[in-house]
PDB file of N, CA and C in Angstrom:
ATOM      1  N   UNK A   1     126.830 -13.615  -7.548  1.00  0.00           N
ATOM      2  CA  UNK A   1     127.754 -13.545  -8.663  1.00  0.00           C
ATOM      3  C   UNK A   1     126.963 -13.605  -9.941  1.00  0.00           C
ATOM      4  N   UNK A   2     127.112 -12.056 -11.102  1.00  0.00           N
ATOM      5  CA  UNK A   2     126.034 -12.247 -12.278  1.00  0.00           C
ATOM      6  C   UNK A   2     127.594 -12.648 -13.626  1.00  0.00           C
ATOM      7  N   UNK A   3     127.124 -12.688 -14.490  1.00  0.00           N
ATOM      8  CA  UNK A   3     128.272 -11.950 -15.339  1.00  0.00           C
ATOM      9  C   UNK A   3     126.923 -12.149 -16.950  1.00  0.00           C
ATOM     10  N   UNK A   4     127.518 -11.274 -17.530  1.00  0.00           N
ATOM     11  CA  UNK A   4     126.812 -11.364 -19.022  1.00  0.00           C
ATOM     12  C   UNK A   4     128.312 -11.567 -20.054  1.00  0.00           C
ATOM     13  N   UNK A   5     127.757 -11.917 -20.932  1.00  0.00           N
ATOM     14  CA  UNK A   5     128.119 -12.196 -22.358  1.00  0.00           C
ATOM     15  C   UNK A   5     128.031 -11.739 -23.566  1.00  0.00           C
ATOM     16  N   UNK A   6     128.993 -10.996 -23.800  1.00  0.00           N
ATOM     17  CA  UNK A   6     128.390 -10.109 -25.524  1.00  0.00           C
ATOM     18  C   UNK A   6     129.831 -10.698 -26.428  1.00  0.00           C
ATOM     19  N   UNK A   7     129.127 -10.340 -27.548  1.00  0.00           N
ATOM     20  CA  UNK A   7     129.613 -10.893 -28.731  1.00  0.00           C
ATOM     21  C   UNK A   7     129.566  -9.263 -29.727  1.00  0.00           C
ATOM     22  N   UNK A   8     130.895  -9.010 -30.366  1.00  0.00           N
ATOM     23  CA  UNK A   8     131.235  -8.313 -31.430  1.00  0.00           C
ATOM     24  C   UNK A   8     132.100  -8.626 -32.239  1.00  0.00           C
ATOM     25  N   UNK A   9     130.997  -9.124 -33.304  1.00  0.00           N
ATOM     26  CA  UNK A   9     132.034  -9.715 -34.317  1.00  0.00           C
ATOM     27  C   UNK A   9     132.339 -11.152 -33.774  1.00  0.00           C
ATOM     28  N   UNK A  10     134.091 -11.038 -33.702  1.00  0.00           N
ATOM     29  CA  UNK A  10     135.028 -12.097 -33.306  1.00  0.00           C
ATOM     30  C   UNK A  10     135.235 -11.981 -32.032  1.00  0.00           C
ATOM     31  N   UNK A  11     135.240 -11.269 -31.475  1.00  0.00           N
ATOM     32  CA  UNK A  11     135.565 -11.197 -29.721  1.00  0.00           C
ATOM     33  C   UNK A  11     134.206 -11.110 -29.146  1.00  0.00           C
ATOM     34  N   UNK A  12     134.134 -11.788 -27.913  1.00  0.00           N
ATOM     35  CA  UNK A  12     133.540 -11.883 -27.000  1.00  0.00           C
ATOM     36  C   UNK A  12     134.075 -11.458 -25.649  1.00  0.00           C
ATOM     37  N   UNK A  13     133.422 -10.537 -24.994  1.00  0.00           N
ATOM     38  CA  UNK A  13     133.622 -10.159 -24.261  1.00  0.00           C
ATOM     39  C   UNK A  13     132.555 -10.990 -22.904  1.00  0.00           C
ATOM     40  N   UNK A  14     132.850 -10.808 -21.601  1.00  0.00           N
ATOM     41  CA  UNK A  14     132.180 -11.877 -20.696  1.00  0.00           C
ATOM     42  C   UNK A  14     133.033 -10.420 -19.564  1.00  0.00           C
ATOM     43  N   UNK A  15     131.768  -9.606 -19.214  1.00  0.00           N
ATOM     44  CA  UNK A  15     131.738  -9.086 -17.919  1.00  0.00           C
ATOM     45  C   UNK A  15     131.397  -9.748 -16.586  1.00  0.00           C
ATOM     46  N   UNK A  16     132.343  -9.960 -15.513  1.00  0.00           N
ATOM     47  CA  UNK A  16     132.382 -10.763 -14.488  1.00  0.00           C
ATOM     48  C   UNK A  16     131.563  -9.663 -13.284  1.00  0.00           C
ATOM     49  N   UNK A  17     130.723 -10.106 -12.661  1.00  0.00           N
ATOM     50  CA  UNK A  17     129.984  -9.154 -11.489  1.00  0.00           C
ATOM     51  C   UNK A  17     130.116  -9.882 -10.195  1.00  0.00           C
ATOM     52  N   UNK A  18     130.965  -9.267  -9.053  1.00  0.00           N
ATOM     53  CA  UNK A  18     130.576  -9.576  -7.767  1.00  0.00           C
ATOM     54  C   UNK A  18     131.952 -10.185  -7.358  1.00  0.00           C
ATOM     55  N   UNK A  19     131.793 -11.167  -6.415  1.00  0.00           N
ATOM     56  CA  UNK A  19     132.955 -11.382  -6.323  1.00  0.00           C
ATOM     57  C   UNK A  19     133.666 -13.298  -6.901  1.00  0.00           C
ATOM     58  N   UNK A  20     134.796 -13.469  -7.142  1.00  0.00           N
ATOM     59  CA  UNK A  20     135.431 -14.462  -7.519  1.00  0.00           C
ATOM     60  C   UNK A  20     136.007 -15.459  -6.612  1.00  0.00           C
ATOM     61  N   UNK A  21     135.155 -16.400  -5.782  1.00  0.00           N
ATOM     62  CA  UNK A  21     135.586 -17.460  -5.063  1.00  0.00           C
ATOM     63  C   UNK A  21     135.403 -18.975  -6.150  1.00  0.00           C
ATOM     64  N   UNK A  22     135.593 -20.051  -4.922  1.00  0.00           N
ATOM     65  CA  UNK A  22     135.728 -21.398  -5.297  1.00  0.00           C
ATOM     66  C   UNK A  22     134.367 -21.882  -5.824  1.00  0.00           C
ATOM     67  N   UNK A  23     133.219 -20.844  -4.541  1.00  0.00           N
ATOM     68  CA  UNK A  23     131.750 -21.445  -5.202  1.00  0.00           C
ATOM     69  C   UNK A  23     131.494 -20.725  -6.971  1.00  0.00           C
ATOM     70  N   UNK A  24     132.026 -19.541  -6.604  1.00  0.00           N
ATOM     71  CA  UNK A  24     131.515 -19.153  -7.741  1.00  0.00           C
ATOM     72  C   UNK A  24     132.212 -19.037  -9.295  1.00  0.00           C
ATOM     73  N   UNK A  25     133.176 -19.232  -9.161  1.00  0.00           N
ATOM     74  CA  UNK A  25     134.100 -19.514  -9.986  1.00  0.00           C
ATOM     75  C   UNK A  25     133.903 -21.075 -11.228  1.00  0.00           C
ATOM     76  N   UNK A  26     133.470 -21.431 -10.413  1.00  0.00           N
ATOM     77  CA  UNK A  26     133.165 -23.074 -11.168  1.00  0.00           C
ATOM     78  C   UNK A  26     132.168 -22.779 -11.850  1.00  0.00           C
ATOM     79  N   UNK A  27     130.844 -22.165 -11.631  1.00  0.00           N
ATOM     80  CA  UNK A  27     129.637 -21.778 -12.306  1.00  0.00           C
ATOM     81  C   UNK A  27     130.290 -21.292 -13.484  1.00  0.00           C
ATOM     82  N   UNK A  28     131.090 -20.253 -12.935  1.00  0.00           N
ATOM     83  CA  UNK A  28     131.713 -18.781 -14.347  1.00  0.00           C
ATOM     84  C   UNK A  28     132.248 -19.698 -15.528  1.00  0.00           C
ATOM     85  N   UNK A  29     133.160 -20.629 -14.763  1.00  0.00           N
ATOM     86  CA  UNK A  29     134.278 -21.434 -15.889  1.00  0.00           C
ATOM     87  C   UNK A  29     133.186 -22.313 -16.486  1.00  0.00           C
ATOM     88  N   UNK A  30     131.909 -22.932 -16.343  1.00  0.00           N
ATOM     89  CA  UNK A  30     130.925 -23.718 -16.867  1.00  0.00           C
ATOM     90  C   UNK A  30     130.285 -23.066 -18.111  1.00  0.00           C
ATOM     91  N   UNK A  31     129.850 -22.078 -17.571  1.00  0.00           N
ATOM     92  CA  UNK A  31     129.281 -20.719 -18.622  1.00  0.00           C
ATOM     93  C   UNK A  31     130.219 -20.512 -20.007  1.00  0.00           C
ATOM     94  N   UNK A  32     131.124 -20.105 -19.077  1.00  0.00           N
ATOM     95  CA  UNK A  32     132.306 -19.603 -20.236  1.00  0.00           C
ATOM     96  C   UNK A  32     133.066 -20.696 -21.374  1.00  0.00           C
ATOM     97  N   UNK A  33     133.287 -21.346 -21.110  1.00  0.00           N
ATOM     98  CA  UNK A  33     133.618 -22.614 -21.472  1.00  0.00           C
ATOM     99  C   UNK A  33     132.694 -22.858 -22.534  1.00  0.00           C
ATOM    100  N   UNK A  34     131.247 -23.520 -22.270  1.00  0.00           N
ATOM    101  CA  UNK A  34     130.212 -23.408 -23.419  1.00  0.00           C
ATOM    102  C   UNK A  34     130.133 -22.636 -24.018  1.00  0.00           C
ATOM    103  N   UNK A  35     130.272 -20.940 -23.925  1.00  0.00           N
ATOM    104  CA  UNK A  35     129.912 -20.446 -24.690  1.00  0.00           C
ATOM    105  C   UNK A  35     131.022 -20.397 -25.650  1.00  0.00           C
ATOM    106  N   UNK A  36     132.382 -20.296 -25.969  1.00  0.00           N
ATOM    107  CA  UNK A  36     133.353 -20.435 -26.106  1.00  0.00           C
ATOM    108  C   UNK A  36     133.616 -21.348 -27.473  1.00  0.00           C
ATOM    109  N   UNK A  37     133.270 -22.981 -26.900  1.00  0.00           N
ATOM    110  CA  UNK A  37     133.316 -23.806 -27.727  1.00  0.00           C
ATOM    111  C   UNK A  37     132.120 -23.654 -28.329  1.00  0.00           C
ATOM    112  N   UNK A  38     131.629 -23.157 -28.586  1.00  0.00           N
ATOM    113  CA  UNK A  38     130.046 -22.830 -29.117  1.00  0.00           C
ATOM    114  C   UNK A  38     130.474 -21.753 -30.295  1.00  0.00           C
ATOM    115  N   UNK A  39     130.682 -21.013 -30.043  1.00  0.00           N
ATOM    116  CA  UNK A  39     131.011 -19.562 -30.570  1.00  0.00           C
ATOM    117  C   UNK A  39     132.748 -19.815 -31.006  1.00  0.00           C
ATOM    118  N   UNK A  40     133.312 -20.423 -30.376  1.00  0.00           N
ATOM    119  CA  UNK A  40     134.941 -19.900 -30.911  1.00  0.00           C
ATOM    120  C   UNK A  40     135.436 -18.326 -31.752  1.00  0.00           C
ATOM    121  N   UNK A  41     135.281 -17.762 -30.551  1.00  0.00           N
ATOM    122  CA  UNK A  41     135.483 -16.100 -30.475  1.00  0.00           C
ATOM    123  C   UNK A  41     137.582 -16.557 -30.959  1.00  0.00           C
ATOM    124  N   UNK A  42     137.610 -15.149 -31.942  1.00  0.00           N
ATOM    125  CA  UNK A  42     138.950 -14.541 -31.962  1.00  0.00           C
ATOM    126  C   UNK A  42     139.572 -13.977 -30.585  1.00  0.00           C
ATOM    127  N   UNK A  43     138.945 -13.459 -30.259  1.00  0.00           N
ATOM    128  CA  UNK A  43     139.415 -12.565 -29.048  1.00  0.00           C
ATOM    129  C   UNK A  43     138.840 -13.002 -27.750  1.00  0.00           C
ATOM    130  N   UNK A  44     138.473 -13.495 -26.466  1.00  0.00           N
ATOM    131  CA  UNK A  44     137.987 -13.924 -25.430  1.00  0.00           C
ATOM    132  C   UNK A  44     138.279 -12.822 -24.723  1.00  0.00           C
ATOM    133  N   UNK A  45     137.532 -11.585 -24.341  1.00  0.00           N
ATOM    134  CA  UNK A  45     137.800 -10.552 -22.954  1.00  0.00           C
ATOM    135  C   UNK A  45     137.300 -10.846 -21.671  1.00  0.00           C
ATOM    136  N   UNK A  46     138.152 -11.376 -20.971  1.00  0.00           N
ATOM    137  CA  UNK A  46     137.604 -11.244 -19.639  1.00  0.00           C
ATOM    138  C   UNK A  46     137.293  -9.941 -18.662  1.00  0.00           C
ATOM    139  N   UNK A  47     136.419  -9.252 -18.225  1.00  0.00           N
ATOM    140  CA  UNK A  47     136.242  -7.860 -17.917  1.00  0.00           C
ATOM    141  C   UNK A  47     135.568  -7.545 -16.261  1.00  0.00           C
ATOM    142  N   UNK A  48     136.924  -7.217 -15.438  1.00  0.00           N
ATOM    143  CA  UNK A  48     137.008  -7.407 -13.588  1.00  0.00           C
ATOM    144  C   UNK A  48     136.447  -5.876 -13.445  1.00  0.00           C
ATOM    145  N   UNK A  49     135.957  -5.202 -14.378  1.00  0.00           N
ATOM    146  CA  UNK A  49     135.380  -3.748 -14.085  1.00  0.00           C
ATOM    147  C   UNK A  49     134.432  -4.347 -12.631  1.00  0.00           C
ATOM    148  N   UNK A  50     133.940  -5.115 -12.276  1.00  0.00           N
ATOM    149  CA  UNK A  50     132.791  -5.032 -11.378  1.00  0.00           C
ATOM    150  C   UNK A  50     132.970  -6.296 -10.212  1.00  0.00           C
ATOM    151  N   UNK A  51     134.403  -6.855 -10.247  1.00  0.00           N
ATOM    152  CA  UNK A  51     134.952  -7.650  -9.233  1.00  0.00           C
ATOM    153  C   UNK A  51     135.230  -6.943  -8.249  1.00  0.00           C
ATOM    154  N   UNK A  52     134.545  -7.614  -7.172  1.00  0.00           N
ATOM    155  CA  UNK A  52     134.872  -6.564  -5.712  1.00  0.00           C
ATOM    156  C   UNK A  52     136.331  -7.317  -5.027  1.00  0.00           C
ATOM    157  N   UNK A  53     135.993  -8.732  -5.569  1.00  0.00           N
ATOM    158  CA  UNK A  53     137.265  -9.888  -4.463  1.00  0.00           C
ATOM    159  C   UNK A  53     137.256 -10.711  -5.451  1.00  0.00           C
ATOM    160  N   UNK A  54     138.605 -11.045  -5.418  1.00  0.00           N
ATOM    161  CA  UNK A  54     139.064 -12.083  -5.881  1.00  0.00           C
ATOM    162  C   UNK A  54     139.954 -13.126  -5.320  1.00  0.00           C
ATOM    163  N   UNK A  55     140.254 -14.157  -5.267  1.00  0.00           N
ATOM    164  CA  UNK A  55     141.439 -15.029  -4.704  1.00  0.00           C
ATOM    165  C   UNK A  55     141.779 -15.936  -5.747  1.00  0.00           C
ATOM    166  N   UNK A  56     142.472 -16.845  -5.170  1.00  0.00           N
ATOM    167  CA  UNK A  56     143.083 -17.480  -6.164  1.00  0.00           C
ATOM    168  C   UNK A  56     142.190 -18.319  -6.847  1.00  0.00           C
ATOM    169  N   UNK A  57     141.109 -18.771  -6.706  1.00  0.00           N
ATOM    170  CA  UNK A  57     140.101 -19.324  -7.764  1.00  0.00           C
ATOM    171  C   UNK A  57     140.178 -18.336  -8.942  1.00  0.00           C
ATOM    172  N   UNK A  58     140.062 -17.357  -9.078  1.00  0.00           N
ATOM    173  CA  UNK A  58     140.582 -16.129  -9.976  1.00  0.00           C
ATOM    174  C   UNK A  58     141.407 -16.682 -10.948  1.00  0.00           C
ATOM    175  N   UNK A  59     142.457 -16.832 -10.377  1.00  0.00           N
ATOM    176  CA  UNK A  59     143.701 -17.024 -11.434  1.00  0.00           C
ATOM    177  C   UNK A  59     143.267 -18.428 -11.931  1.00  0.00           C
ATOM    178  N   UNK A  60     142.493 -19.312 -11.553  1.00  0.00           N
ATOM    179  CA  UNK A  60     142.646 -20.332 -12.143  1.00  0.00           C
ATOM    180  C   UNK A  60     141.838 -20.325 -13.391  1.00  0.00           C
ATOM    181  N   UNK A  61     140.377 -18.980 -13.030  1.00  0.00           N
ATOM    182  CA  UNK A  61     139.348 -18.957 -14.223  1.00  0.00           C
ATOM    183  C   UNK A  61     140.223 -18.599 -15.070  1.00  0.00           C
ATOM    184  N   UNK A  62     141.155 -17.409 -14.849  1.00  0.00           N
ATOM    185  CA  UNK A  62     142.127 -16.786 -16.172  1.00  0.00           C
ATOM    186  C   UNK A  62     142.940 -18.038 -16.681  1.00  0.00           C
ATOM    187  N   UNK A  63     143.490 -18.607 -16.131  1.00  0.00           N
ATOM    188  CA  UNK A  63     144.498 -19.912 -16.857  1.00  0.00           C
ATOM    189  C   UNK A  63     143.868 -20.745 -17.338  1.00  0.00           C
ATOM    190  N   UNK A  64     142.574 -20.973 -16.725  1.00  0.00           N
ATOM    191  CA  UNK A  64     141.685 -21.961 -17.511  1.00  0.00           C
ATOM    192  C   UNK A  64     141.242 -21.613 -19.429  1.00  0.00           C
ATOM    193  N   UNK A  65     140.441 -20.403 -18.817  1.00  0.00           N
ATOM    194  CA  UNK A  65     140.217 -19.568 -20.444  1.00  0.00           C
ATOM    195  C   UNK A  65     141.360 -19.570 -20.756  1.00  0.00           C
ATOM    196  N   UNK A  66     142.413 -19.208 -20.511  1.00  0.00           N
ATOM    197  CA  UNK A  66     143.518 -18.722 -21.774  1.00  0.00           C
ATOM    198  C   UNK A  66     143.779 -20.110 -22.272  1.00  0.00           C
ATOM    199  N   UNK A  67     144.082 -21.052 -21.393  1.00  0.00           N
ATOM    200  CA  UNK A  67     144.304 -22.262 -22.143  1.00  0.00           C
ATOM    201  C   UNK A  67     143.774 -23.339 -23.348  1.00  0.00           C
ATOM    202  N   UNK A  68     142.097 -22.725 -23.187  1.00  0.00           N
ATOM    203  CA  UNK A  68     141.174 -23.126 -23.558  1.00  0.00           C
ATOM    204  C   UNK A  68     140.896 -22.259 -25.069  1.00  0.00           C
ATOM    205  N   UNK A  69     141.043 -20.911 -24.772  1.00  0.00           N
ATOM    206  CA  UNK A  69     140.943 -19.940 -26.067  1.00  0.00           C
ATOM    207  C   UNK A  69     142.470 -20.212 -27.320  1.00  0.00           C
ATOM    208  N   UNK A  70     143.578 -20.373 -26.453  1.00  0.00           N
ATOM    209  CA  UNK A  70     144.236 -20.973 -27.189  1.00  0.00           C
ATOM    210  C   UNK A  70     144.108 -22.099 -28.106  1.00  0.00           C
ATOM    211  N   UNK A  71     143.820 -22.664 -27.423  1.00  0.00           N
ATOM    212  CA  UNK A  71     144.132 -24.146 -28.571  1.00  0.00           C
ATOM    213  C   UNK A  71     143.060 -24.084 -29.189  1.00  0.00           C
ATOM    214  N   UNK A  72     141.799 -23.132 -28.916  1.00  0.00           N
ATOM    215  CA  UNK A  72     141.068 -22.213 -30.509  1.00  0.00           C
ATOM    216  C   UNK A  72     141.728 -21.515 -31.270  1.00  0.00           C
ATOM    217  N   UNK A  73     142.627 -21.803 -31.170  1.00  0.00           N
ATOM    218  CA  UNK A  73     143.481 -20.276 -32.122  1.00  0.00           C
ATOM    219  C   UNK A  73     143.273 -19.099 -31.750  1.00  0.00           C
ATOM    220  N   UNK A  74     142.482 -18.573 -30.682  1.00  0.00           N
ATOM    221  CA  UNK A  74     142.385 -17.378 -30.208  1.00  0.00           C
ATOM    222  C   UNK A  74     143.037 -16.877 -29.265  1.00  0.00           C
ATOM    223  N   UNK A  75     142.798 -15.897 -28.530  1.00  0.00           N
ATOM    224  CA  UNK A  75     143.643 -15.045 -27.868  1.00  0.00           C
ATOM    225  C   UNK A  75     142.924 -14.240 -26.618  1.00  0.00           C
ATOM    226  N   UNK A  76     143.209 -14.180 -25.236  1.00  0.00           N
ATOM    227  CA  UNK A  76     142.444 -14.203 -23.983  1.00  0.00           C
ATOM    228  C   UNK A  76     143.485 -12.218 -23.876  1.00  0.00           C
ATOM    229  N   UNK A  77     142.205 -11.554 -23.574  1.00  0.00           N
ATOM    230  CA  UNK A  77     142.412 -10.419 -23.174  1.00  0.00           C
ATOM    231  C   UNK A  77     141.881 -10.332 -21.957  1.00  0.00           C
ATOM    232  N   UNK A  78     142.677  -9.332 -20.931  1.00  0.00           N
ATOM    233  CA  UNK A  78     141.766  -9.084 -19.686  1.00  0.00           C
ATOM    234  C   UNK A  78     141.774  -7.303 -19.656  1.00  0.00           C
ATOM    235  N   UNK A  79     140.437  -6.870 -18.921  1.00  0.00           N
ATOM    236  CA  UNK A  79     139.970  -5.599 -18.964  1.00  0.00           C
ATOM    237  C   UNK A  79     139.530  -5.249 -17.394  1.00  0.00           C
ATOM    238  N   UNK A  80     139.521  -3.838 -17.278  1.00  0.00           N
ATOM    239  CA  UNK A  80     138.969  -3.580 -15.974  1.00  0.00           C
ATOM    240  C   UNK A  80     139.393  -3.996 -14.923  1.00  0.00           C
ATOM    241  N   UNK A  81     140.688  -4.377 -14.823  1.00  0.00           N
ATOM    242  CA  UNK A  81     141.430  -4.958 -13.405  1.00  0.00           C
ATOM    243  C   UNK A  81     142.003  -3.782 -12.747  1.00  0.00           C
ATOM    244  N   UNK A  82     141.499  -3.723 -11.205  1.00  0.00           N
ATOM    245  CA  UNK A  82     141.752  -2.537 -10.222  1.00  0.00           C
ATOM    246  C   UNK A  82     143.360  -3.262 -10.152  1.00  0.00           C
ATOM    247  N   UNK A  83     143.763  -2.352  -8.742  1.00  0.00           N
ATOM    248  CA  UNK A  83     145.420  -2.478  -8.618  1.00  0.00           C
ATOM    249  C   UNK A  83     145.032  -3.578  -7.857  1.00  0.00           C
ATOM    250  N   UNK A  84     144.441  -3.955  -7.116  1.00  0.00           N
ATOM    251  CA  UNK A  84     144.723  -5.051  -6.247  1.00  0.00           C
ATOM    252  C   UNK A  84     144.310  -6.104  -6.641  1.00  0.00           C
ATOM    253  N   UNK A  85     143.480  -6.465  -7.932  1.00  0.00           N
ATOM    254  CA  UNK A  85     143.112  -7.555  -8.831  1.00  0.00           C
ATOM    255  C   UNK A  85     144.941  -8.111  -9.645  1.00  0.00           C
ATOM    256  N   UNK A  86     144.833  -7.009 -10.158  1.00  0.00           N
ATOM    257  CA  UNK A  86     146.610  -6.475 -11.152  1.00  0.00           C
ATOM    258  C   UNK A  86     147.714  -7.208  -9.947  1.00  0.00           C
ATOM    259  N   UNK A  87     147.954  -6.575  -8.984  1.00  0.00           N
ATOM    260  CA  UNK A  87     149.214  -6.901  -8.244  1.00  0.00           C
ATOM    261  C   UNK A  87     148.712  -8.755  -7.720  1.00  0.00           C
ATOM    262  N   UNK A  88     147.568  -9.543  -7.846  1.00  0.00           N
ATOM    263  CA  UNK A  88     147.065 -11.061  -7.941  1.00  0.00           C
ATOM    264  C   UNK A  88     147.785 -11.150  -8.919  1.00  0.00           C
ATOM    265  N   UNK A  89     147.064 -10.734 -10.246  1.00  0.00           N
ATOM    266  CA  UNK A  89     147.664 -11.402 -11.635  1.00  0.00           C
ATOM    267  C   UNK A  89     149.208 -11.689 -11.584  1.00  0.00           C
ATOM    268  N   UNK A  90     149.905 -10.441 -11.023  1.00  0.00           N
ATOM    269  CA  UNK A  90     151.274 -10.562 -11.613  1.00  0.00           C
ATOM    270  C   UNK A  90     151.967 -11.291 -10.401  1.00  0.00           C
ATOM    271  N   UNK A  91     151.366 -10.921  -8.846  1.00  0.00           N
ATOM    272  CA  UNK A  91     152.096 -12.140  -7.938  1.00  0.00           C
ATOM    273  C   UNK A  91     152.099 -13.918  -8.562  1.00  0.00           C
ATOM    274  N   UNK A  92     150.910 -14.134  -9.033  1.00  0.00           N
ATOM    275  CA  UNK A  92     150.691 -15.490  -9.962  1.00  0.00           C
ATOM    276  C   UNK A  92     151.549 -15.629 -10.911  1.00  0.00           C
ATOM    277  N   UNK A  93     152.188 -14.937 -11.604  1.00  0.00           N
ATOM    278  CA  UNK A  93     153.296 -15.211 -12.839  1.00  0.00           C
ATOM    279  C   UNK A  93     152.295 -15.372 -14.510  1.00  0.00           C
ATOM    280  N   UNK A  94     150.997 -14.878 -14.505  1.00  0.00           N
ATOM    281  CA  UNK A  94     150.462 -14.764 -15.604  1.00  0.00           C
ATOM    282  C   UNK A  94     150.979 -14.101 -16.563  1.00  0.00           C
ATOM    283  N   UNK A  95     151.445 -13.017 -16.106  1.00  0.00           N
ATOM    284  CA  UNK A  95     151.990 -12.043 -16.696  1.00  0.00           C
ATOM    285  C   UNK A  95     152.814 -12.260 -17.601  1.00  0.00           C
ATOM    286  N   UNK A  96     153.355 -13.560 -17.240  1.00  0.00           N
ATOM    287  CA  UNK A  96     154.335 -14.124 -18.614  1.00  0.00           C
ATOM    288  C   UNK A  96     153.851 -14.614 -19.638  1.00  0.00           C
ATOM    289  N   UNK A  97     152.799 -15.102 -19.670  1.00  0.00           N
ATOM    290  CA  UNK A  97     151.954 -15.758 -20.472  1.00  0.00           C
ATOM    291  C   UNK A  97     151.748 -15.128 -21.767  1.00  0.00           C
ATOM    292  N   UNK A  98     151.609 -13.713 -21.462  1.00  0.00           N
ATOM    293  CA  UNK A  98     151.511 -13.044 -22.675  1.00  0.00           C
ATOM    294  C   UNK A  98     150.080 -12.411 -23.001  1.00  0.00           C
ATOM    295  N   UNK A  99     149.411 -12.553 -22.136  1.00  0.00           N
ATOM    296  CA  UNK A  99     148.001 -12.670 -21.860  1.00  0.00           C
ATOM    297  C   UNK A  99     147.944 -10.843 -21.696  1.00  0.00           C
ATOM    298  N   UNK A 100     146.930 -10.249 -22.656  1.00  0.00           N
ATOM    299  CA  UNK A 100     146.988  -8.523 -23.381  1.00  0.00           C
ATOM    300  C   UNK A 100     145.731  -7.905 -22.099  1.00  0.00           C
ATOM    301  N   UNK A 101     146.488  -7.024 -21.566  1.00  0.00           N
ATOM    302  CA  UNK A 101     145.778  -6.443 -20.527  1.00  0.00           C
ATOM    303  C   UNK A 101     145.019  -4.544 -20.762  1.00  0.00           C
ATOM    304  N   UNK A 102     143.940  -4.973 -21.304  1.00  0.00           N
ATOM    305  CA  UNK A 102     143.593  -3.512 -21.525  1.00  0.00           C
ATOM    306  C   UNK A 102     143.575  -2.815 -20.502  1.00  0.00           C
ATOM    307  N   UNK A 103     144.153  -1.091 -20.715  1.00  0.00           N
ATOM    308  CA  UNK A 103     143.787  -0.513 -19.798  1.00  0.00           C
ATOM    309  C   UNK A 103     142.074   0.191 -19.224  1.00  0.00           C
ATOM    310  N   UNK A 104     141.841   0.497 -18.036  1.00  0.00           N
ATOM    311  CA  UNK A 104     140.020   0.444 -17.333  1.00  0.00           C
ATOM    312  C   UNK A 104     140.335   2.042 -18.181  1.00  0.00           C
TER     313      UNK A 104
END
């Protein structure tokens, strides 16, 4: 599991690589998290262009960041989600959240 980190401007974007379990998920949310409160990005993109699997550790990295980018005053975008990442998100009820889903 790699992921990198770029910064434009106010948004930060954080490309996720490989796949999204319990081991690896905790690393991601450690990373992300610091960089985050470090930086306090406008925009937080999370970007599944290169997620092969995901489970529900998944949804928790997304609820974690959004919760977290919020009460920065910012705002959690997600990018690059295949259909079977997409039909996770919305079986989870994220979808209500309000949480801005670019299209891949």
């Amino acid at each position: 599991m790699g992921m990198k980190i770029t910064k434009n401007g106010r948004r930060c974007t954080v490309l996720l690589d490989g796949d999204i379990d319990h081991c690896s998920a905790r690393s991601m949310r450690e990373m992300i998290d610091r960089y985050v409160n470090e930086e306090k990005p406008e925009v937080l993109c999370l970007d599944f262009s290169k997620i092969k699997f995901m489970d529900s550790s998944g949804i928790g990295l997304i609820m974690g960041r959004y919760k977290l980018i919020k009460i920065l005053g910012g705002r959690l975008v997600i990018a690059g989600v295949s259909e079977g990442i997409s039909r996770i998100i919305k079986l989870s009820g994220l979808g209500t959240l309000g949480i801005v889903k670019e299209e891949r």
